[in-house]
N, C-alpha and C. Protein backbone atom coordinates (compact mmCIF):
# COMPACT_ATOMS: atom_id res chain seq x y z
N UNK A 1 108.75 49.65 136.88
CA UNK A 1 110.17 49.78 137.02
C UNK A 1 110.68 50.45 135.75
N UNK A 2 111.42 51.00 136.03
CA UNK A 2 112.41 52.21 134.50
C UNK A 2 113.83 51.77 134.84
N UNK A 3 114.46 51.34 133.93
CA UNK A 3 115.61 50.84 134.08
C UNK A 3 116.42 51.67 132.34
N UNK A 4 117.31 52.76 132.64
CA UNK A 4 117.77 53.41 131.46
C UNK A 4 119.44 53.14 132.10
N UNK A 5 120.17 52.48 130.86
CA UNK A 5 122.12 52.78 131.19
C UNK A 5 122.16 54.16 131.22
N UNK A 6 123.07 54.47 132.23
CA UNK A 6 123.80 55.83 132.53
C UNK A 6 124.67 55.92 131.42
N UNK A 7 124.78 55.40 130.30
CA UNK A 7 125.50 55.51 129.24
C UNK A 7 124.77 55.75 128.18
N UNK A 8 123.43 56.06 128.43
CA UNK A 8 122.08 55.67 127.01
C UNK A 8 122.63 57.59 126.65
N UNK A 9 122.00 57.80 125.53
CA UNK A 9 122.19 59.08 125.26
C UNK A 9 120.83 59.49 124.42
N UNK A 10 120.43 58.17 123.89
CA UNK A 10 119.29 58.15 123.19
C UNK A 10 118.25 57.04 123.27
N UNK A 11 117.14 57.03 123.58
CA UNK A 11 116.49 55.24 123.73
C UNK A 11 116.43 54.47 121.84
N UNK A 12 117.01 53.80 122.06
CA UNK A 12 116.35 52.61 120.54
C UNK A 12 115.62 51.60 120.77
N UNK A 13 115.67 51.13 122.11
CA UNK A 13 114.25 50.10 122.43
C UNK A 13 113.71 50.31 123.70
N UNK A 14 112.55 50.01 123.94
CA UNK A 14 111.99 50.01 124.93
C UNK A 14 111.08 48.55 124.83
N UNK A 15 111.50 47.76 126.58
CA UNK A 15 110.79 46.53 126.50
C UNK A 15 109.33 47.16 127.88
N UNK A 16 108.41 46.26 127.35
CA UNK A 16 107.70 46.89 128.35
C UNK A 16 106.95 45.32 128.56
N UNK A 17 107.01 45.00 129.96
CA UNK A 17 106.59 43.35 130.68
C UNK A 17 105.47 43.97 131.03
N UNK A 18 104.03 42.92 130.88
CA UNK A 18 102.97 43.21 131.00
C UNK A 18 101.92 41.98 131.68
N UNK A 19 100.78 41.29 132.18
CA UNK A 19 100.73 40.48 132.80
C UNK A 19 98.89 40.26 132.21
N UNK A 20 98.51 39.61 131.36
CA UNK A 20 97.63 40.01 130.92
C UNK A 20 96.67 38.76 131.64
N UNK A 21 95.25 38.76 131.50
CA UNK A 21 94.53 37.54 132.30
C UNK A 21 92.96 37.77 132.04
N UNK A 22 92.12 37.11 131.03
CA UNK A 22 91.03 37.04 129.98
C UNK A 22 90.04 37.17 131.26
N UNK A 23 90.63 36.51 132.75
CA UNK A 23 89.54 36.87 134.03
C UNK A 23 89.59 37.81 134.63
N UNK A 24 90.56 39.16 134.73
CA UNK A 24 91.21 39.66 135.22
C UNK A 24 90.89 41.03 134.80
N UNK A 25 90.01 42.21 135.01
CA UNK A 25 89.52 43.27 134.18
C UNK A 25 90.57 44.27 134.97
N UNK A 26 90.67 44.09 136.00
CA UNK A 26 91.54 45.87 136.77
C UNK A 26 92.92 44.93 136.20
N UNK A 27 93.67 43.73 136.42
CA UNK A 27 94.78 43.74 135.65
C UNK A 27 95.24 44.57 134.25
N UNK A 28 94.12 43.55 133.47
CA UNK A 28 94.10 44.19 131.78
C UNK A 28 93.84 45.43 132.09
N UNK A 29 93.51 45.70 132.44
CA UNK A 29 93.09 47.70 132.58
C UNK A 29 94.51 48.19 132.71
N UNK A 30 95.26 47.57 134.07
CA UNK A 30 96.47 48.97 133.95
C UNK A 30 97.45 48.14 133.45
N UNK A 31 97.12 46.87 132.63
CA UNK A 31 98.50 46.39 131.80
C UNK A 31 98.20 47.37 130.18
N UNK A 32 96.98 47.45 130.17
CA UNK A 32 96.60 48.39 128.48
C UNK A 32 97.35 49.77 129.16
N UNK A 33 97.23 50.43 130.43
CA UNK A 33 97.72 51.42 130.46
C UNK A 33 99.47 51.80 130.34
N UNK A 34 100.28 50.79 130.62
CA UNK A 34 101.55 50.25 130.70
C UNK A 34 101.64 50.50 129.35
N UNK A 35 100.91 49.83 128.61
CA UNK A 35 101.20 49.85 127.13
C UNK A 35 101.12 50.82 126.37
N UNK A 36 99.63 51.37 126.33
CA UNK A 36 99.95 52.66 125.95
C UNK A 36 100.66 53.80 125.98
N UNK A 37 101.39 53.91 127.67
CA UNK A 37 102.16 54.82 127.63
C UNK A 37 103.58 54.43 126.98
N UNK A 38 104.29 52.99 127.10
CA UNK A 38 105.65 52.99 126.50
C UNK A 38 104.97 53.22 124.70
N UNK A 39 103.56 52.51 124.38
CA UNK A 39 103.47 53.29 123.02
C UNK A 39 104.33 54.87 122.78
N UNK A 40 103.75 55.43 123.88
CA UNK A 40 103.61 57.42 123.70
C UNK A 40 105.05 57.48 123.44
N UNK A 41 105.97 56.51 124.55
CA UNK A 41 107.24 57.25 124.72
C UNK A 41 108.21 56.75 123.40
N UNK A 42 107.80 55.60 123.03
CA UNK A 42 109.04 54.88 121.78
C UNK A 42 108.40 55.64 120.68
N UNK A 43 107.19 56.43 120.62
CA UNK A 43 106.87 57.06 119.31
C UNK A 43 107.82 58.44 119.56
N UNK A 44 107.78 59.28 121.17
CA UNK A 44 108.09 60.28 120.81
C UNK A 44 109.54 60.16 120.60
N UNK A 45 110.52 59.06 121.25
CA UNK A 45 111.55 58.29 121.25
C UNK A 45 112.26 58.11 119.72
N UNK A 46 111.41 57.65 118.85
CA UNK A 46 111.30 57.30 117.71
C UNK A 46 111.88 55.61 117.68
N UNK A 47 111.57 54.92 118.58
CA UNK A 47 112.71 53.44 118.88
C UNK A 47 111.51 52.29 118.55
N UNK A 48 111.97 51.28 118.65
CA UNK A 48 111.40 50.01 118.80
C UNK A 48 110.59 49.74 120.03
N UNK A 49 109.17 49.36 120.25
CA UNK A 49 108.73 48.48 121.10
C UNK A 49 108.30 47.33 120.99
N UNK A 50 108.47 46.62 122.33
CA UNK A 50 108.81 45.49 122.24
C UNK A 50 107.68 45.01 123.62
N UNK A 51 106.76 44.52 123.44
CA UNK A 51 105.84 43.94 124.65
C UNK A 51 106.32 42.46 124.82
N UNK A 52 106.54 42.44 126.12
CA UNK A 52 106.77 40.92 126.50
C UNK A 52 105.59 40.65 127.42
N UNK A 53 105.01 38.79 127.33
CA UNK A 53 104.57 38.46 128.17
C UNK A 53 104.56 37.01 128.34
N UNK A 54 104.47 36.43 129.79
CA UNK A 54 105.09 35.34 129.84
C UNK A 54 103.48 34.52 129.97
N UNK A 55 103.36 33.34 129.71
CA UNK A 55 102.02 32.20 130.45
C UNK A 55 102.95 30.52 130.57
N UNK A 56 101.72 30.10 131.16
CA UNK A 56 102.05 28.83 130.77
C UNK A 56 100.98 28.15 131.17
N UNK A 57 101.29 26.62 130.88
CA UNK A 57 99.56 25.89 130.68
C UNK A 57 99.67 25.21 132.53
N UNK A 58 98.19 25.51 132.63
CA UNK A 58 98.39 24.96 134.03
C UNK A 58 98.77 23.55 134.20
N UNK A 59 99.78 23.67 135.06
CA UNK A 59 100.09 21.94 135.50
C UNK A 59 101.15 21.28 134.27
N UNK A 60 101.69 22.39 133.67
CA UNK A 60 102.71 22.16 132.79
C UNK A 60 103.51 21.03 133.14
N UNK A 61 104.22 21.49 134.41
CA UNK A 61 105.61 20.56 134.93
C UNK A 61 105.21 19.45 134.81
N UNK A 62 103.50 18.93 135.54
CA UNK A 62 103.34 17.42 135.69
C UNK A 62 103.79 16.88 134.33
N UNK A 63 102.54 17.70 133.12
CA UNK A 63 102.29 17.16 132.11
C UNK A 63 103.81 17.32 131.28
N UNK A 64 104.58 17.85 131.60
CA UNK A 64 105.82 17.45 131.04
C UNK A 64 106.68 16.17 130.90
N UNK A 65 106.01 15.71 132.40
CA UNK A 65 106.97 14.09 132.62
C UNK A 65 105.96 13.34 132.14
N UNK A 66 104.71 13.47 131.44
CA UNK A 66 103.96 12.33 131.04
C UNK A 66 103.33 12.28 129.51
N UNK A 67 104.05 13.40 129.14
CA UNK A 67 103.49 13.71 127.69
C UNK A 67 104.95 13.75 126.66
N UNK A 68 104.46 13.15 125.18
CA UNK A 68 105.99 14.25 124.40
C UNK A 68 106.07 15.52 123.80
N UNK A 69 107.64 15.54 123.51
CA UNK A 69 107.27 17.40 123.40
C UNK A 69 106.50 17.25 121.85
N UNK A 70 105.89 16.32 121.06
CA UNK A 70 104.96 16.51 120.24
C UNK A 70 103.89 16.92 120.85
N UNK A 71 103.70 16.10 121.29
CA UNK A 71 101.73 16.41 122.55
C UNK A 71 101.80 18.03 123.09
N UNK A 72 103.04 17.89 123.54
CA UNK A 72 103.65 19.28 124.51
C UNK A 72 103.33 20.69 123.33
N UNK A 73 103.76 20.51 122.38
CA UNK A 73 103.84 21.48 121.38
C UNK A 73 102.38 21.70 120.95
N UNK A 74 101.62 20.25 120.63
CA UNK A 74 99.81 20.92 120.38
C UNK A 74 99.32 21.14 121.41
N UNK A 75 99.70 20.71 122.80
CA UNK A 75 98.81 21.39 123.63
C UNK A 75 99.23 23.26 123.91
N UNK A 76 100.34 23.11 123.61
CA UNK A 76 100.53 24.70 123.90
C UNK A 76 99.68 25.36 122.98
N UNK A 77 99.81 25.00 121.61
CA UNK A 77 99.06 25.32 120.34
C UNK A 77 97.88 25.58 120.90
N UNK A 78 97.20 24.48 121.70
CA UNK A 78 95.43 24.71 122.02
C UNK A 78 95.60 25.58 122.53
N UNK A 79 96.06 25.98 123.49
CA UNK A 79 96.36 27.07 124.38
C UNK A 79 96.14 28.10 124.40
N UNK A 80 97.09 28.62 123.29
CA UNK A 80 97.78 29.88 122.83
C UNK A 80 96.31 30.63 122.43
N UNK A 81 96.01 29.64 121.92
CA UNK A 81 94.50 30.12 120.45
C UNK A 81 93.72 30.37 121.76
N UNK A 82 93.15 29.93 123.39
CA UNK A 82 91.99 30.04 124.28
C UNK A 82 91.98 31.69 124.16
């Protein structure tokens, strides 16, 4: 998706959402390609990029009602680091 304001005249950021997955080789393949190209364009752009990506730990919600957000916070920690 390309989403530019009809008011832009110049880009200063570009966000680029990406979906990445350590099991997942044709994902990571055309999420590196996603990336590289908003690389090409905010260089020729001269702007900010900005990669977003979202996760979360499986079975979050349960472990939300049975854990605290201390526990909550190192388990994300373990997480983050897999």
């Amino acid at each position: 998706m390309w989403l530019v304001s009809d008011r832009a005249t110049n880009l200063k950021k570009i966000a680029v959402a990406v979906d990445v997955d350590r099991h997942e080789e044709a994902k990571n393949a055309f999420s590196a390609k996603i990336v590289e190209r908003a690389r090409w364009l905010a260089a020729m752009e001269q702007c900010d990029l900005h990669v977003i990506h979202a996760w979360d730990i499986q079975g979050e919600s349960i472990i939300r009602k049975r854990v605290s957000r201390d526990r909550l916070r190192t388990l994300e920690a373990m997480y983050e680091r897999l």
